[in-house]
N, C-alpha and C. Protein backbone atom coordinates (compact mmCIF):
# COMPACT_ATOMS: atom_id res chain seq x y z
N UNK A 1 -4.90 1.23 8.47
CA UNK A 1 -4.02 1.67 9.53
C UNK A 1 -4.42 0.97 10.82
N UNK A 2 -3.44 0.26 11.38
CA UNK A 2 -3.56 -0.30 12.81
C UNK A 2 -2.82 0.22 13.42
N UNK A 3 -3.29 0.40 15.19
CA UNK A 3 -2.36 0.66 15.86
C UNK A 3 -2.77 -0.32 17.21
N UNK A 4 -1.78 -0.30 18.36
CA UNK A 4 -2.21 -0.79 19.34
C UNK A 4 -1.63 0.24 20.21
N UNK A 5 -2.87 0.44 21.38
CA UNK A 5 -2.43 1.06 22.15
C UNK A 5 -2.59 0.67 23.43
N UNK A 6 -1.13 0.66 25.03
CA UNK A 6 -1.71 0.58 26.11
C UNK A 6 -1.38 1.83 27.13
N UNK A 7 -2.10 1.62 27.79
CA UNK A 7 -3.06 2.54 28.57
C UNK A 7 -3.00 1.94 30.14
N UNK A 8 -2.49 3.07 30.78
CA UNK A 8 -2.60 2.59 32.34
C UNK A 8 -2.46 3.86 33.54
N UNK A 9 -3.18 3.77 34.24
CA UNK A 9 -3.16 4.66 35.76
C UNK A 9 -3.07 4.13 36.96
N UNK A 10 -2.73 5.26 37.55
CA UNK A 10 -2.24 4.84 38.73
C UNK A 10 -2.56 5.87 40.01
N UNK A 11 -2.47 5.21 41.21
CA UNK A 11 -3.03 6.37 42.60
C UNK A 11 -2.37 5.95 43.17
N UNK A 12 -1.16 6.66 44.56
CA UNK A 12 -0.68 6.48 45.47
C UNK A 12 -1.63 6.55 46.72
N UNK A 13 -2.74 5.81 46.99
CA UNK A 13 -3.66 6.39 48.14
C UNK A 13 -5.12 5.98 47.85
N UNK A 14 -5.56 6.14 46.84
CA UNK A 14 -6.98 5.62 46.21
C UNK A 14 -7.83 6.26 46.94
N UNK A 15 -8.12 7.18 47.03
CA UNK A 15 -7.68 8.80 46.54
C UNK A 15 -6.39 9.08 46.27
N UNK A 16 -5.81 9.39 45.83
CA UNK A 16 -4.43 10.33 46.07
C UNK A 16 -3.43 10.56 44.85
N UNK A 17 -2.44 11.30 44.93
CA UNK A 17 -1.97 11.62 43.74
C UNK A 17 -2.08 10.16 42.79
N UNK A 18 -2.44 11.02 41.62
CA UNK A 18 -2.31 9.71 40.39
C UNK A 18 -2.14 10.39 38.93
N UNK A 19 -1.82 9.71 38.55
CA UNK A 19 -1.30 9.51 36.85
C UNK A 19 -1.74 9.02 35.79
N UNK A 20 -1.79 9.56 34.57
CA UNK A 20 -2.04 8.84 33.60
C UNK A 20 -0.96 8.36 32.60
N UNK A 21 -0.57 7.15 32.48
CA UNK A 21 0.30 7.03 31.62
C UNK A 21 -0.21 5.97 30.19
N UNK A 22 0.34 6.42 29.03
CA UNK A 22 -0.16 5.39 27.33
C UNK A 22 0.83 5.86 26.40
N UNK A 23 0.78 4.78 25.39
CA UNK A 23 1.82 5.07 24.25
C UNK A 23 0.56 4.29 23.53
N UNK A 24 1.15 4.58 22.09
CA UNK A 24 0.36 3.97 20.76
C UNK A 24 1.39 3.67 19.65
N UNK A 25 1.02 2.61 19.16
CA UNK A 25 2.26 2.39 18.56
C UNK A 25 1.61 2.01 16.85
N UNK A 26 2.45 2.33 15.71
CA UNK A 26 1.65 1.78 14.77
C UNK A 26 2.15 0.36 13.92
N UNK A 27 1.72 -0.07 12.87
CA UNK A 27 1.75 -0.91 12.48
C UNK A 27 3.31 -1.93 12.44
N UNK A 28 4.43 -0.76 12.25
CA UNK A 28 5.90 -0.91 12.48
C UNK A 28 6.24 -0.97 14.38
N UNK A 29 5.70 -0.93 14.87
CA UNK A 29 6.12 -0.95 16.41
C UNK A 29 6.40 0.36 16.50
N UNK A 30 6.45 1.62 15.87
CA UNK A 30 7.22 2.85 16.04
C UNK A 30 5.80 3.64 17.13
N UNK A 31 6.53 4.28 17.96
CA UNK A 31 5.41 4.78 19.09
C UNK A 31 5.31 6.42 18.53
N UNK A 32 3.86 6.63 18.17
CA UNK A 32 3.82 7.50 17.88
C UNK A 32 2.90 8.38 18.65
N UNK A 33 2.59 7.98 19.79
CA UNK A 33 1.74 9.11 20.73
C UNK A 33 1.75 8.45 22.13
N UNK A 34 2.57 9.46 22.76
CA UNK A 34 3.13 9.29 24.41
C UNK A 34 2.32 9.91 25.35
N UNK A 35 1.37 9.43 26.33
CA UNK A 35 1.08 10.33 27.53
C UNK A 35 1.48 9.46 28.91
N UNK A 36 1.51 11.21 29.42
CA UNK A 36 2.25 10.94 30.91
C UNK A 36 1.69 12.13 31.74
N UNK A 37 0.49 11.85 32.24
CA UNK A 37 -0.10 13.32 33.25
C UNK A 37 -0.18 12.93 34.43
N UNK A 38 0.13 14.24 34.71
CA UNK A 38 -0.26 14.21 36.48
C UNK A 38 -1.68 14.47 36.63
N UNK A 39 -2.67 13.55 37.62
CA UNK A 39 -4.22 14.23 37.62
C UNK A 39 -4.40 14.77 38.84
N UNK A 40 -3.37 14.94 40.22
CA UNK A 40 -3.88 15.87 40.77
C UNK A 40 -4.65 14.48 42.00
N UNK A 41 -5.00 14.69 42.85
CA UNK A 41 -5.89 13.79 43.32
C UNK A 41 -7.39 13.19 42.79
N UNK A 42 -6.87 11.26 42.80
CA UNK A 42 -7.99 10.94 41.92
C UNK A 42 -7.86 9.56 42.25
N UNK A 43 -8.59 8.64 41.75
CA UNK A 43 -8.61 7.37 42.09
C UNK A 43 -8.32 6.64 40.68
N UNK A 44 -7.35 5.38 41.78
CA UNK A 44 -7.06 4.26 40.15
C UNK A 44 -7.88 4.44 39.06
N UNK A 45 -9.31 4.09 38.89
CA UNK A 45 -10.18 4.01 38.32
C UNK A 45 -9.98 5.40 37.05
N UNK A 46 -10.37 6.62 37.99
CA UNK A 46 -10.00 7.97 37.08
C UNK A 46 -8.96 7.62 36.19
N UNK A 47 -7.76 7.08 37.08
CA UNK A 47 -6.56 7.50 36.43
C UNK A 47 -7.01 6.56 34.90
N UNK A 48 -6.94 5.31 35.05
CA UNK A 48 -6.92 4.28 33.83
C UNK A 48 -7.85 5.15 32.89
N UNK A 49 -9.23 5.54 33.23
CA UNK A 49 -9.54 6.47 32.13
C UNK A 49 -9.50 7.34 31.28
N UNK A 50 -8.41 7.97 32.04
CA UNK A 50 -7.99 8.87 31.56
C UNK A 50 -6.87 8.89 30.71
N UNK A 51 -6.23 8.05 31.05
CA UNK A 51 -5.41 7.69 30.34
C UNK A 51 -5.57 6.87 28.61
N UNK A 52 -6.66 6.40 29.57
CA UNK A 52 -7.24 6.04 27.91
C UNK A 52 -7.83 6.89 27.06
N UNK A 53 -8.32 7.79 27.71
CA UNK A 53 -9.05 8.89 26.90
C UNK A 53 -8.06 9.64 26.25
N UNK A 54 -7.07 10.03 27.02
CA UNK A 54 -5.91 11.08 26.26
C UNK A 54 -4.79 10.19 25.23
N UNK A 55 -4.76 8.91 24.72
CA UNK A 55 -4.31 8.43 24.30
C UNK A 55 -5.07 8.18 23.10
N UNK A 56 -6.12 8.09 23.07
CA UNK A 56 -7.29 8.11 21.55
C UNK A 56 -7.49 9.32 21.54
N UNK A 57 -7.30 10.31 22.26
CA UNK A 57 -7.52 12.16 21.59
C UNK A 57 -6.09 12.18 21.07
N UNK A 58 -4.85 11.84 21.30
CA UNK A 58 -3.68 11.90 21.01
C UNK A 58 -3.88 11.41 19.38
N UNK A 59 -4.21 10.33 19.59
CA UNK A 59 -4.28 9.57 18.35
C UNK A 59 -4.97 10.43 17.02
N UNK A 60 -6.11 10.70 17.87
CA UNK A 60 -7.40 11.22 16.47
C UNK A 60 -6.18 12.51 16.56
N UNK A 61 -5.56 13.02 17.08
CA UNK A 61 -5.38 14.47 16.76
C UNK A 61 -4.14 14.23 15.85
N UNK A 62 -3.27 13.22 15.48
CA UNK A 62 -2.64 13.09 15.05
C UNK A 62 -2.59 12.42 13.77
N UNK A 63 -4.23 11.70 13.32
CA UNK A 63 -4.45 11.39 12.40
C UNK A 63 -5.36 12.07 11.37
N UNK A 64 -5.99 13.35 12.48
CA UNK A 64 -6.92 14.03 11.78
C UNK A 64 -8.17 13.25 11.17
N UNK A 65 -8.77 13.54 9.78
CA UNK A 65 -9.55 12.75 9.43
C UNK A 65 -8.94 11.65 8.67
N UNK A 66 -8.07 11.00 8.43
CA UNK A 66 -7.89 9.88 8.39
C UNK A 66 -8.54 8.73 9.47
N UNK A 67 -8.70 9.49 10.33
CA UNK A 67 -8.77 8.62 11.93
C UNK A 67 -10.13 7.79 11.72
N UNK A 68 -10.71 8.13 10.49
CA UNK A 68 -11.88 7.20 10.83
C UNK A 68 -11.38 6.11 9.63
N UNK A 69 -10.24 5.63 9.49
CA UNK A 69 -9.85 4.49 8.82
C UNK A 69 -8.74 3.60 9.45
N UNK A 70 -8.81 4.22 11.08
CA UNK A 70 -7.99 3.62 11.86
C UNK A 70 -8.36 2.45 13.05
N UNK A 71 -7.96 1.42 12.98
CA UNK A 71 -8.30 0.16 14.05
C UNK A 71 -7.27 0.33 15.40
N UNK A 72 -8.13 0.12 16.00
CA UNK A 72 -7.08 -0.04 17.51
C UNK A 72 -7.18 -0.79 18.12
N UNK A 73 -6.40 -1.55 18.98
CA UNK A 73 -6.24 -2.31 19.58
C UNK A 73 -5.71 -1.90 21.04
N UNK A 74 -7.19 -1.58 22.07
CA UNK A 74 -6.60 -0.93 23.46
C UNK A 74 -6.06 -2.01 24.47
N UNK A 75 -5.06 -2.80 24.74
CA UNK A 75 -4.33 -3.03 25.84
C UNK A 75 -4.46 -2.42 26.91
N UNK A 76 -5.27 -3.11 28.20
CA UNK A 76 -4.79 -1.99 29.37
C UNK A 76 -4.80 -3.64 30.26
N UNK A 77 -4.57 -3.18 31.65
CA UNK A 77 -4.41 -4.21 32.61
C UNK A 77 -5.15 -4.01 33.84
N UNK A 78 -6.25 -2.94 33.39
CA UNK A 78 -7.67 -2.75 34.44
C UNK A 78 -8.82 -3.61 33.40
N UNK A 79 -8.87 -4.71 34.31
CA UNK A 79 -9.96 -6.06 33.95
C UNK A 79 -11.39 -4.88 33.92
N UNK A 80 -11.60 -4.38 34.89
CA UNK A 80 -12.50 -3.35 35.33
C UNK A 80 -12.96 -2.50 33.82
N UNK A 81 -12.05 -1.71 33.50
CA UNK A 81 -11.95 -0.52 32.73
C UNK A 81 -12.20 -1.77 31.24
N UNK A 82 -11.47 -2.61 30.69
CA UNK A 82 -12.10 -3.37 29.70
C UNK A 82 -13.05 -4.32 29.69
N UNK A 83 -14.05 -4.97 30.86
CA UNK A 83 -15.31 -4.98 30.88
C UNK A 83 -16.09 -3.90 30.68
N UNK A 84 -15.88 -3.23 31.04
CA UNK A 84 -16.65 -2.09 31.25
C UNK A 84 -17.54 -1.44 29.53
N UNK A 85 -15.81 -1.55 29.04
CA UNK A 85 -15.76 -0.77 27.51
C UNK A 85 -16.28 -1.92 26.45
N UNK A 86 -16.66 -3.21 27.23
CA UNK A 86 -16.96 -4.13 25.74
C UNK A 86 -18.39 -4.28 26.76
N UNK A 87 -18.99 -4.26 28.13
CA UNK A 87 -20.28 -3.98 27.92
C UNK A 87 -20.63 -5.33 28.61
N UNK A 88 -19.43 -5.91 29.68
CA UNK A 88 -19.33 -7.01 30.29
C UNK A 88 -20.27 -6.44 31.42
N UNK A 89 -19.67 -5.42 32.39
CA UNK A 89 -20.08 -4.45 33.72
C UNK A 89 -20.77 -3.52 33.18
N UNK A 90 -21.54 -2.97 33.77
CA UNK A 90 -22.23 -1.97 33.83
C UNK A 90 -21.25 -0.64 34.96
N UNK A 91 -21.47 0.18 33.97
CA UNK A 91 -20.47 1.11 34.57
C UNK A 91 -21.59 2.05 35.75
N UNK A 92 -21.44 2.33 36.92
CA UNK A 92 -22.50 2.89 38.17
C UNK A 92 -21.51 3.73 39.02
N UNK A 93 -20.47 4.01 39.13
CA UNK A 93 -20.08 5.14 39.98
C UNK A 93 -19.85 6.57 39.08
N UNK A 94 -20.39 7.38 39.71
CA UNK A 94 -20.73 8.42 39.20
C UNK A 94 -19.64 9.57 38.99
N UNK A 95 -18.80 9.30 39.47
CA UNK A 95 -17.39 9.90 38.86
C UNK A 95 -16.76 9.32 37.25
N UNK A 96 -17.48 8.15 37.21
CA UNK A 96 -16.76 7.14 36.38
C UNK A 96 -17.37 7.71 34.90
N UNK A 97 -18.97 7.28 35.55
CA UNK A 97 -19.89 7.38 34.25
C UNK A 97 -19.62 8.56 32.89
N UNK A 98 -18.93 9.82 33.67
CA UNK A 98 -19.07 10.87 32.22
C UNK A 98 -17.36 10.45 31.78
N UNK A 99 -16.77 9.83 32.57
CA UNK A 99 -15.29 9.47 31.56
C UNK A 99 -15.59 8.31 30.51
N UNK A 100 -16.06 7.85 31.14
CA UNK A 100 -16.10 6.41 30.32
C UNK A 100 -17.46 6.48 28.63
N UNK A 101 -18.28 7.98 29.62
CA UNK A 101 -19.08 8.43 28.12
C UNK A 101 -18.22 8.76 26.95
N UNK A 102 -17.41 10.12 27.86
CA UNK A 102 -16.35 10.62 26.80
C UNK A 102 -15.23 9.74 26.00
N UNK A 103 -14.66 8.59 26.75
CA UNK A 103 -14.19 7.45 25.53
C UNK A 103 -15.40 6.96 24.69
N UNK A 104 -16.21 6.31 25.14
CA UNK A 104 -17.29 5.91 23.94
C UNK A 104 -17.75 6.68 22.84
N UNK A 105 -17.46 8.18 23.46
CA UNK A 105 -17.66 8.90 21.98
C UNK A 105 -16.81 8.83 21.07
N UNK A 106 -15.51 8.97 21.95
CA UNK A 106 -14.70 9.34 21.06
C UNK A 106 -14.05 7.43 20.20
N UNK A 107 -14.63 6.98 20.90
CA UNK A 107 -14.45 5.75 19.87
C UNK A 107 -14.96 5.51 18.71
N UNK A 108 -15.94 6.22 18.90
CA UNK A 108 -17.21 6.89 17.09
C UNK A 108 -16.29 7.30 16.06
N UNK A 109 -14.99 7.84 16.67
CA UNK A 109 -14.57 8.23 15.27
C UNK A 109 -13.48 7.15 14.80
N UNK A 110 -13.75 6.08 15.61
CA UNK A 110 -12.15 5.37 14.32
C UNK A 110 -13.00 4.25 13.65
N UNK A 111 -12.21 4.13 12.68
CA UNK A 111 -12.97 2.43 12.65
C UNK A 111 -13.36 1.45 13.33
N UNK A 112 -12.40 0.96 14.09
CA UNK A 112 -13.02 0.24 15.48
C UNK A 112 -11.76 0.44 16.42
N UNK A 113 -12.68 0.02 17.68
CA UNK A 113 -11.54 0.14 18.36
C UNK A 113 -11.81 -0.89 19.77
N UNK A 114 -10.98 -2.07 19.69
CA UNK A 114 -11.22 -3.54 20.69
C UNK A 114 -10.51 -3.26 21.86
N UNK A 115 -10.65 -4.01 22.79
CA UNK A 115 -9.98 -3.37 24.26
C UNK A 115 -10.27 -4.74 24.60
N UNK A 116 -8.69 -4.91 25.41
CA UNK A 116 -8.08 -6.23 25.67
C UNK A 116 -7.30 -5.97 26.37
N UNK A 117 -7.66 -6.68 27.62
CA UNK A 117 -6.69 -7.03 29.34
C UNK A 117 -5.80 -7.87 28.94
N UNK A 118 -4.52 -6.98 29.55
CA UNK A 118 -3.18 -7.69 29.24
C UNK A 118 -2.63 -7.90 30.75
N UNK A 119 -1.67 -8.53 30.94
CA UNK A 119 -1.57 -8.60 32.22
C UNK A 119 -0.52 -7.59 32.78
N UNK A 120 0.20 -7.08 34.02
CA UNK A 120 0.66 -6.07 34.71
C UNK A 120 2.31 -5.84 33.72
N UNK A 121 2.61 -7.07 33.40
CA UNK A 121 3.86 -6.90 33.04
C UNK A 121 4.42 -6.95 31.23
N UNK A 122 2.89 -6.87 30.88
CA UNK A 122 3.06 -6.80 29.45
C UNK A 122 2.26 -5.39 29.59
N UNK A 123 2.31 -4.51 30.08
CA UNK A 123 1.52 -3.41 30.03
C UNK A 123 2.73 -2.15 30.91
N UNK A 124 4.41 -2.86 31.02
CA UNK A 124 5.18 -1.94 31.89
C UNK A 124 5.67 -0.85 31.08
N UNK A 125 5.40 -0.26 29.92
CA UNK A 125 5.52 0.73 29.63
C UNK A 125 4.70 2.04 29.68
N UNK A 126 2.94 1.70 29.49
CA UNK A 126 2.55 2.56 30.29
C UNK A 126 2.23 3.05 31.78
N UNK A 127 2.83 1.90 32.32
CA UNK A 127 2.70 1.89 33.61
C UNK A 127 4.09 2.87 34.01
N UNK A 128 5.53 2.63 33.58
CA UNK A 128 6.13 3.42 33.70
C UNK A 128 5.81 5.18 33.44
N UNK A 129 5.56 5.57 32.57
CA UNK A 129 4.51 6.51 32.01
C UNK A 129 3.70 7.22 33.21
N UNK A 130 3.02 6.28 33.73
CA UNK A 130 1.74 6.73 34.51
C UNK A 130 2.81 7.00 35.99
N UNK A 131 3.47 6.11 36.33
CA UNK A 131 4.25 6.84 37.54
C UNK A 131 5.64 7.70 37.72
N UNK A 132 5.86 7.77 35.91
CA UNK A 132 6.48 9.46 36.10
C UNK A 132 5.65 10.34 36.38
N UNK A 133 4.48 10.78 36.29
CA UNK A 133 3.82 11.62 35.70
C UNK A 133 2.98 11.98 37.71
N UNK A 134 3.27 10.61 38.36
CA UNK A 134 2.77 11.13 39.58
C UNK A 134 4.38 11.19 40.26
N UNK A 135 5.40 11.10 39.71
CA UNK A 135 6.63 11.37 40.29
C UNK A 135 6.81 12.74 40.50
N UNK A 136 6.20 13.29 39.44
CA UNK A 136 6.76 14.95 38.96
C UNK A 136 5.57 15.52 39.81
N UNK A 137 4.47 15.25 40.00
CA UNK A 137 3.36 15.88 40.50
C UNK A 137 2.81 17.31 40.17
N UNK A 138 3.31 16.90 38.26
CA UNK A 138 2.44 18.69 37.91
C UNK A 138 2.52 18.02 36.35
């Protein structure tokens, strides 16, 4: 089982309202796990994490234990957020550090899972996503 998934956030303010928006799609292109949250005040950074995070809990929850026979392929368009996750940067702000734990765990459970910077406009669906979600502001 493959899927690819992208993943993107967003802040009006850096602080300020932001969003998480991701889809996952599987082997047929068919999208089978949508997020779109509001986080409330938070920074770009938060947001992209989060977004990534609720998009692989989406996933595992939808594959159950199958999920550890599943490959992913994370797309996002924070250069930042996929150094980070292959171990390019060293991750040091301290808001950052326990999100970016909680994806690494939860990457334990699939088979693998690669993370790859795409650029702003091959990534406009979760980006759409991520600024409904600070449109609605709940």
């Amino acid at each position: 089982m493959n899927f690819i998934l992208y993943a993107d956030g967003g802040s009006r303010g850096n602080p300020g309202p932001s969003g998480a928006g991701a889809l996952v799609r599987d082997e047929e292109g068919i999208q089978v796990v949508t997020v779109s949250e509001y986080l409330g005040s938070a920074t770009n950074n938060i947001a992209e994490y989060t977004a990534l995070l609720r998009a692989l809990q989406g996933l595992q929850k939808l594959l159950g234990t199958a999920v550890s026979g599943a490959t992913v392929e994370a797309r996002l368009d924070s250069q930042l957020v996929v150094r980070q996750m292959n171990g390019e940067y060293k991750i040091k702000h301290p808001n950052i550090v326990p999100l970016a734990a909680e994806v690494k765990e939860m990457v334990r459970a699939f088979k693998s899972v690669s993370f790859t910077h795409v650029y702003r406009e091959d990534n406009a669906e979760a980006d759409s996503l991520a600024n409904e979600a600070m449109d609605r502001g709940h």
